[in-house]
C-alpha atoms as a PDB file:
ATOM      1  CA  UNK A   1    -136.608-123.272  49.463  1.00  0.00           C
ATOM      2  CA  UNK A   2    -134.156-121.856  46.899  1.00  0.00           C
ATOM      3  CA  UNK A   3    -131.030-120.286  46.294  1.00  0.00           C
ATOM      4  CA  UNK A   4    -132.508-117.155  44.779  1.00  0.00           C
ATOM      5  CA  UNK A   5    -135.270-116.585  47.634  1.00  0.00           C
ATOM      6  CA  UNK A   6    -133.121-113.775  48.763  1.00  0.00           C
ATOM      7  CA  UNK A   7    -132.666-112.030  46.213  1.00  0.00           C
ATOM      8  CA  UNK A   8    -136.533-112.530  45.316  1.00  0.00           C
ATOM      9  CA  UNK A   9    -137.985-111.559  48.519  1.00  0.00           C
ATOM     10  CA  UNK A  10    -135.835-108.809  48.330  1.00  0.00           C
ATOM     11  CA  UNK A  11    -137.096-108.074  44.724  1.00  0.00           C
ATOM     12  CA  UNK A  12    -140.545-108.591  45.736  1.00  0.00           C
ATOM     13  CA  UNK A  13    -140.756-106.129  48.550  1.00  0.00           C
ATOM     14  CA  UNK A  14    -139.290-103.370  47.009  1.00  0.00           C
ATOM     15  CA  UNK A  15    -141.257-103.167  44.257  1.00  0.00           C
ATOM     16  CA  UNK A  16    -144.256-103.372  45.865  1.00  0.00           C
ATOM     17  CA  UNK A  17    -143.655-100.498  48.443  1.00  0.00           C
ATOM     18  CA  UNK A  18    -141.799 -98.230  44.745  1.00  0.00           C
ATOM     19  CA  UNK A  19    -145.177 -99.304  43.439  1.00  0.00           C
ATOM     20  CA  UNK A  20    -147.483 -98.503  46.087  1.00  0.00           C
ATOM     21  CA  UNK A  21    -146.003 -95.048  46.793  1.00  0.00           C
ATOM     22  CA  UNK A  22    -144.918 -93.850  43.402  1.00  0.00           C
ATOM     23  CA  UNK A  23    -147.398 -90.771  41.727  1.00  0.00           C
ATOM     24  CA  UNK A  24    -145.555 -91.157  38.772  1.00  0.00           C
ATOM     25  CA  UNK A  25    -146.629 -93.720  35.626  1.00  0.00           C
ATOM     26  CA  UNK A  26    -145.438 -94.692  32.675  1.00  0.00           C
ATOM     27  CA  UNK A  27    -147.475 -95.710  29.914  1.00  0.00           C
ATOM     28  CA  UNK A  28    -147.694 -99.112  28.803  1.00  0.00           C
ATOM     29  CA  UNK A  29    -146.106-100.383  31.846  1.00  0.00           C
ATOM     30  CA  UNK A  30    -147.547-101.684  34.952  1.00  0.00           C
ATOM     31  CA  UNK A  31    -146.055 -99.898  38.063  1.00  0.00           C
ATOM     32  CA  UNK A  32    -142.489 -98.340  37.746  1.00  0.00           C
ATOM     33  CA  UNK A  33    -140.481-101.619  38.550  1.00  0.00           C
ATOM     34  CA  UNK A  34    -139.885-103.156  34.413  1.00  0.00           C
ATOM     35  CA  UNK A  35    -137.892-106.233  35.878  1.00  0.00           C
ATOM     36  CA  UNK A  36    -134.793-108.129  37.291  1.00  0.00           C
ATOM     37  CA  UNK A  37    -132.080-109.171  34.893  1.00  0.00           C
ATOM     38  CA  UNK A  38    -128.085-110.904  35.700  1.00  0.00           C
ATOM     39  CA  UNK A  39    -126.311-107.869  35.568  1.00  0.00           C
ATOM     40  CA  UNK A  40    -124.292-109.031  32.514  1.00  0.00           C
ATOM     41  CA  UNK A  41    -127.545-108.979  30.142  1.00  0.00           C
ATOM     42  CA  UNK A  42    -127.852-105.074  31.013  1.00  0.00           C
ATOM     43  CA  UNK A  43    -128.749-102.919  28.801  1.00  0.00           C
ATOM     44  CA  UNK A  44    -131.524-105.045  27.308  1.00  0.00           C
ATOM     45  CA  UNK A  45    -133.261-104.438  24.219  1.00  0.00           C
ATOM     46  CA  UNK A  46    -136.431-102.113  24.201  1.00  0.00           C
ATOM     47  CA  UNK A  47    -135.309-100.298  27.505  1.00  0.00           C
ATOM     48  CA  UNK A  48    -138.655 -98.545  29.327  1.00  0.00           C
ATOM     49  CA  UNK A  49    -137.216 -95.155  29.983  1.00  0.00           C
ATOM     50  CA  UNK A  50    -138.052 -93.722  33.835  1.00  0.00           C
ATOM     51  CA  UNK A  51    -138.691 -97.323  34.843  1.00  0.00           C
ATOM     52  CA  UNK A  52    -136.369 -99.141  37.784  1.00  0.00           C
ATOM     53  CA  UNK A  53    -134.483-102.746  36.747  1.00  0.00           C
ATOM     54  CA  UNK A  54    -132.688-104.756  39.357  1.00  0.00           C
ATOM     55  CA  UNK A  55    -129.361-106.138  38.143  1.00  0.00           C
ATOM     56  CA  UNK A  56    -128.483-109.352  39.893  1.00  0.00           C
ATOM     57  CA  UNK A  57    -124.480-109.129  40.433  1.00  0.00           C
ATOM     58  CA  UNK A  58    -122.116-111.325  42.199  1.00  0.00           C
ATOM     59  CA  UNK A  59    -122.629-112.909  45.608  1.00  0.00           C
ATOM     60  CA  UNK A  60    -119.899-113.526  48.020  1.00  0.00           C
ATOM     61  CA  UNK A  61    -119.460-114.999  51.349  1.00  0.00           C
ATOM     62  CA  UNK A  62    -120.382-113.002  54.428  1.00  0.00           C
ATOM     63  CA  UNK A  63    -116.406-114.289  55.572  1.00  0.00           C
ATOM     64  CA  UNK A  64    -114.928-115.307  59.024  1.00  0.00           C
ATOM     65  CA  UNK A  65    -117.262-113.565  60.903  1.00  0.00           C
ATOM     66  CA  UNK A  66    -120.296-115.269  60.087  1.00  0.00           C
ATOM     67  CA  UNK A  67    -119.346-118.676  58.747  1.00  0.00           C
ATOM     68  CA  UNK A  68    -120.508-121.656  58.733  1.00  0.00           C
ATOM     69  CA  UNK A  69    -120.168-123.970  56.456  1.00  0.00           C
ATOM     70  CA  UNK A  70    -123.609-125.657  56.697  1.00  0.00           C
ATOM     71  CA  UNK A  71    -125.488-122.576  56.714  1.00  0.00           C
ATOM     72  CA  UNK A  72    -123.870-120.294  54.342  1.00  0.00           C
ATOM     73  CA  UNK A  73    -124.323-116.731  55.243  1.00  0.00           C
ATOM     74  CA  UNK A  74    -123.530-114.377  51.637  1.00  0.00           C
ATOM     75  CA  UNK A  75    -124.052-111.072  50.141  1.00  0.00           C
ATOM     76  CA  UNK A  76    -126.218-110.228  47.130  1.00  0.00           C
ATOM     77  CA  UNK A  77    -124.760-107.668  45.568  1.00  0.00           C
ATOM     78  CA  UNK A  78    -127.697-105.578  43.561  1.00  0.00           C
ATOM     79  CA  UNK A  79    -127.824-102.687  41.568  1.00  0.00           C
ATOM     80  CA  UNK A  80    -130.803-100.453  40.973  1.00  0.00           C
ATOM     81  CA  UNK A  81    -130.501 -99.224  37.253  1.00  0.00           C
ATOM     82  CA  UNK A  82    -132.906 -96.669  35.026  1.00  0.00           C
ATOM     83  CA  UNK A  83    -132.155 -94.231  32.446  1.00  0.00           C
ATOM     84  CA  UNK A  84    -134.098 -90.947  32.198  1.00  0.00           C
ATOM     85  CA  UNK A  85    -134.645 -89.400  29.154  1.00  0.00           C
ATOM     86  CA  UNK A  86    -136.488 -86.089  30.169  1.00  0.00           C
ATOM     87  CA  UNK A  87    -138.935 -84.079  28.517  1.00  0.00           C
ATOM     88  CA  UNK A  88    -137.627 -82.231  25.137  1.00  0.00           C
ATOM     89  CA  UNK A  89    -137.278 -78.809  26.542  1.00  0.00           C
ATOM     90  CA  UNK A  90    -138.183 -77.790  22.489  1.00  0.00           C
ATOM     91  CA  UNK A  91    -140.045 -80.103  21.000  1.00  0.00           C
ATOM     92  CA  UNK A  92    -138.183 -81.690  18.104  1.00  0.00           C
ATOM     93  CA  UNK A  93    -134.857 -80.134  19.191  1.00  0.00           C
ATOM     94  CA  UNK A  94    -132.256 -82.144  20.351  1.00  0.00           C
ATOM     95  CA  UNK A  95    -130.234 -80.850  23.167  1.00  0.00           C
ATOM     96  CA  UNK A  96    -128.033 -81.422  26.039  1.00  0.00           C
ATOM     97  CA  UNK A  97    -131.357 -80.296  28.908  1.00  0.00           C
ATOM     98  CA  UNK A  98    -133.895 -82.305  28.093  1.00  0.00           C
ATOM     99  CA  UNK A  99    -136.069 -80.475  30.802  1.00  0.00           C
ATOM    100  CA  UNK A 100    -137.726 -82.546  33.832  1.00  0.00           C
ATOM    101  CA  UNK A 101    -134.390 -84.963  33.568  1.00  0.00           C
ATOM    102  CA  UNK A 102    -132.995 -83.998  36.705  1.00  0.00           C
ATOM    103  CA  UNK A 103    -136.175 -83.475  38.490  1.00  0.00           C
ATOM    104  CA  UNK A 104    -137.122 -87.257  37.467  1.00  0.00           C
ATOM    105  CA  UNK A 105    -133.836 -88.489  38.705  1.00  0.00           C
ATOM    106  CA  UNK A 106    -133.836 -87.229  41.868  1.00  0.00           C
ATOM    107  CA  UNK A 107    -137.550 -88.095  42.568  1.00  0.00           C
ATOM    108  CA  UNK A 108    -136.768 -92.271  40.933  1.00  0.00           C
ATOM    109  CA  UNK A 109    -133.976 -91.554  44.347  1.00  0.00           C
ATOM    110  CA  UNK A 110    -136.498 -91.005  46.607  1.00  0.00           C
ATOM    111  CA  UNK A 111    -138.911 -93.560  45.800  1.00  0.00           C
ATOM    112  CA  UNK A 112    -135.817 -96.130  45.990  1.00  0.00           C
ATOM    113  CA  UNK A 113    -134.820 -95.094  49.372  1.00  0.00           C
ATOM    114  CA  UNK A 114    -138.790 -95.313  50.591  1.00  0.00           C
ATOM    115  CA  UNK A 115    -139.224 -98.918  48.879  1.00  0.00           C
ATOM    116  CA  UNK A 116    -136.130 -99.859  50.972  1.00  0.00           C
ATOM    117  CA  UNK A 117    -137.744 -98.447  54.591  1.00  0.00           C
ATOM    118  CA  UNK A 118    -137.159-100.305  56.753  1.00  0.00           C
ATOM    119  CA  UNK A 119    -134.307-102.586  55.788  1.00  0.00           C
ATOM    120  CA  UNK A 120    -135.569-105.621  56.381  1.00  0.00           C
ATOM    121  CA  UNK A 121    -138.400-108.152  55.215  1.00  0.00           C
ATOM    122  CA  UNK A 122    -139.424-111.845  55.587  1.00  0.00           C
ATOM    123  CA  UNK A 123    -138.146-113.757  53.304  1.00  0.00           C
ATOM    124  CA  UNK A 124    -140.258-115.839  51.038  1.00  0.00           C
ATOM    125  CA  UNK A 125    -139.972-118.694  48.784  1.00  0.00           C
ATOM    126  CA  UNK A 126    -141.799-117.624  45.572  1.00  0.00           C
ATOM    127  CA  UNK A 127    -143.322-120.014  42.775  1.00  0.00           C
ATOM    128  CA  UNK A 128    -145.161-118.816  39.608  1.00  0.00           C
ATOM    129  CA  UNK A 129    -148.990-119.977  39.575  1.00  0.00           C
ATOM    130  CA  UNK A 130    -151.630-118.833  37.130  1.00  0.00           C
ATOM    131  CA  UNK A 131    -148.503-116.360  35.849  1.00  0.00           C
ATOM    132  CA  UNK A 132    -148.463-114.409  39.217  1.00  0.00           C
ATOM    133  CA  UNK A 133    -145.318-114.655  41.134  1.00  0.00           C
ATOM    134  CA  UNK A 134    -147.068-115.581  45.357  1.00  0.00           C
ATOM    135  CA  UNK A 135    -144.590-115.911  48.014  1.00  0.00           C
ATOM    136  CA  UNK A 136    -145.032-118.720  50.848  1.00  0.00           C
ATOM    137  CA  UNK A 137    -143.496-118.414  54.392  1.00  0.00           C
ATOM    138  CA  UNK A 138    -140.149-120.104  55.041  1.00  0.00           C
ATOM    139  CA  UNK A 139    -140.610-122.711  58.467  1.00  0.00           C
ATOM    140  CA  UNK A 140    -139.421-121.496  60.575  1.00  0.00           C
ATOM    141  CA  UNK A 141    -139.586-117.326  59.426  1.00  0.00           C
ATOM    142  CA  UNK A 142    -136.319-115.979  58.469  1.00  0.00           C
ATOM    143  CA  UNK A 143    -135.966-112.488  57.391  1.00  0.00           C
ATOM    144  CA  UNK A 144    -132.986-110.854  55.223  1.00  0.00           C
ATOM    145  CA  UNK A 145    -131.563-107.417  55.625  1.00  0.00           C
ATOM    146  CA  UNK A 146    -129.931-104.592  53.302  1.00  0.00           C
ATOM    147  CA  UNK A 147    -127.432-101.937  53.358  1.00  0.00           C
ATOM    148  CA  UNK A 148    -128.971 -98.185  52.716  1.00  0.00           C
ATOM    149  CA  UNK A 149    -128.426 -97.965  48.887  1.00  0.00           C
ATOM    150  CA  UNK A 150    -125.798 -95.703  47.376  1.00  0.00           C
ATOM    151  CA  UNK A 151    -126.598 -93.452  44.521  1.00  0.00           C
ATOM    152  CA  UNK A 152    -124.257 -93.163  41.985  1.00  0.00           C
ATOM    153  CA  UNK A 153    -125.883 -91.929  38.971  1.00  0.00           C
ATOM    154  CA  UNK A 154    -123.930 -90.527  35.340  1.00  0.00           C
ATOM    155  CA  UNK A 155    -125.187 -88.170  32.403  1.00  0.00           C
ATOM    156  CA  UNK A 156    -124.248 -88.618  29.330  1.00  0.00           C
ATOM    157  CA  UNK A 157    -121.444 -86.614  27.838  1.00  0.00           C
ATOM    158  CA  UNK A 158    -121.449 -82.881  26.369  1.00  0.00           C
ATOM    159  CA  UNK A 159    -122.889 -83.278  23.069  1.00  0.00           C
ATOM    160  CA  UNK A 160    -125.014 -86.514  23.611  1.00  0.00           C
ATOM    161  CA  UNK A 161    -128.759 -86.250  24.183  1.00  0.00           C
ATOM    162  CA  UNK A 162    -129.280 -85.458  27.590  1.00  0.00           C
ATOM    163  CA  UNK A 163    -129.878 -88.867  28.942  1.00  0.00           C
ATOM    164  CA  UNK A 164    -129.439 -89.838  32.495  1.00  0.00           C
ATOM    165  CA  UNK A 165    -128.083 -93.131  33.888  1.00  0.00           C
ATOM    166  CA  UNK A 166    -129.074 -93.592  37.336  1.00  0.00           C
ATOM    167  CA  UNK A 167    -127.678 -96.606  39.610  1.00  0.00           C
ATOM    168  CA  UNK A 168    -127.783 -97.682  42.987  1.00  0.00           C
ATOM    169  CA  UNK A 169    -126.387-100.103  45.084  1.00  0.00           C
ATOM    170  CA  UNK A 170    -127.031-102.586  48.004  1.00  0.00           C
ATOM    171  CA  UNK A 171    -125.791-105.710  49.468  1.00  0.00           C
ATOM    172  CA  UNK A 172    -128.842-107.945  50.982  1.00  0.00           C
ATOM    173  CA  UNK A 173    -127.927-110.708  53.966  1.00  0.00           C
ATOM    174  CA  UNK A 174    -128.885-113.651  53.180  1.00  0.00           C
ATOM    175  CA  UNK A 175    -128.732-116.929  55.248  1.00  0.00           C
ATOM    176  CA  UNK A 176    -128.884-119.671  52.755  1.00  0.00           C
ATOM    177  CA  UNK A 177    -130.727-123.254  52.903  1.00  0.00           C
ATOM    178  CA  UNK A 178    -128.965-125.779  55.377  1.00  0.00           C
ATOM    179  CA  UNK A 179    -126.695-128.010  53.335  1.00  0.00           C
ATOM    180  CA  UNK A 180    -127.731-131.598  54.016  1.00  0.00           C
ATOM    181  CA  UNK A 181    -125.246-134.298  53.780  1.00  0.00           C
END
């Protein structure tokens, strides 16, 4: 059991269900989940444009209503991150509609609020074997829950290229490892 089995379960399980449900692809990538990265290494190079990246932000105690100072109860606090940079509307033109932008957007919302259904999963602890990422059961099962995400996406300014930053955010529950003395 880790620290970060939270977060990864969390990681795990959306992906998979964004993955599973998605009609969309994007060539050279596998799925439409790129990867999970501290929040404070965003934007990395070579960003995959349409593609979903988890930033890992700060966690904070669940406070005095859920304490306990053995069993840590804390907040992951997550944000959902992609840019879309739409279809040129004129091929070889740059301009401020870049075509499908808005259409991608708002589908990249819905497939983030159907990987989240139904707000819960079991969490895991994951290890890397043969370069696959498998999850084992925790003993005795524990699960960890989220918060609906919140949209807040931005386009870029008048003048810039069209491009679309889309975010969203959610705080997973996670009870952390007993602390042994």
């Amino acid at each position: 059991m880790a620290y970060r089995d939270g977060v990864d379960s969390y990681y795990q399980y959306v992906k998979a269900r964004i993955n599973a449900f998605t009609t969309r692809s994007i060539p050279g990538v596998s799925g439409v989940v790129k990867g999970m990265l501290n929040a404070q290494d965003w934007p990395s190079k070579n960003i995959v444009g349409d593609a979903f990246y988890l930033l890992v932000g700060a966690t904070t105690p669940i406070g005095k209503q859920g304490y306990s100072a053995s069993t840590p109860i804390k907040f992951h606090n997550l944000t959902w991150v992609w840019i879309n940079i739409g279809t040129d509307v004129t091929p070889g033109v740059r301009q401020a509609n870049r075509g499908d932008k808005y259409n991608v957007m708002e589908i990249m919302k819905g497939e983030l609020v159907n990987g989240h259904y139904p707000g819960f999963c079991e969490k895991l602890t994951y290890s890397l074997v043969n370069g696959v990422w498998k999850g084992a059961p925790e003993n005795p099962v524990e699960y960890i829950t989220w918060t609906p995400i919140d949209f807040h996406p931005r386009w870029s300014q008048p003048g810039g290229a069209g491009v679309g930053y889309g975010a969203g955010a959610v705080r997973v529950s996670d009870m952390l490892d007993t602390i042994t003395v």
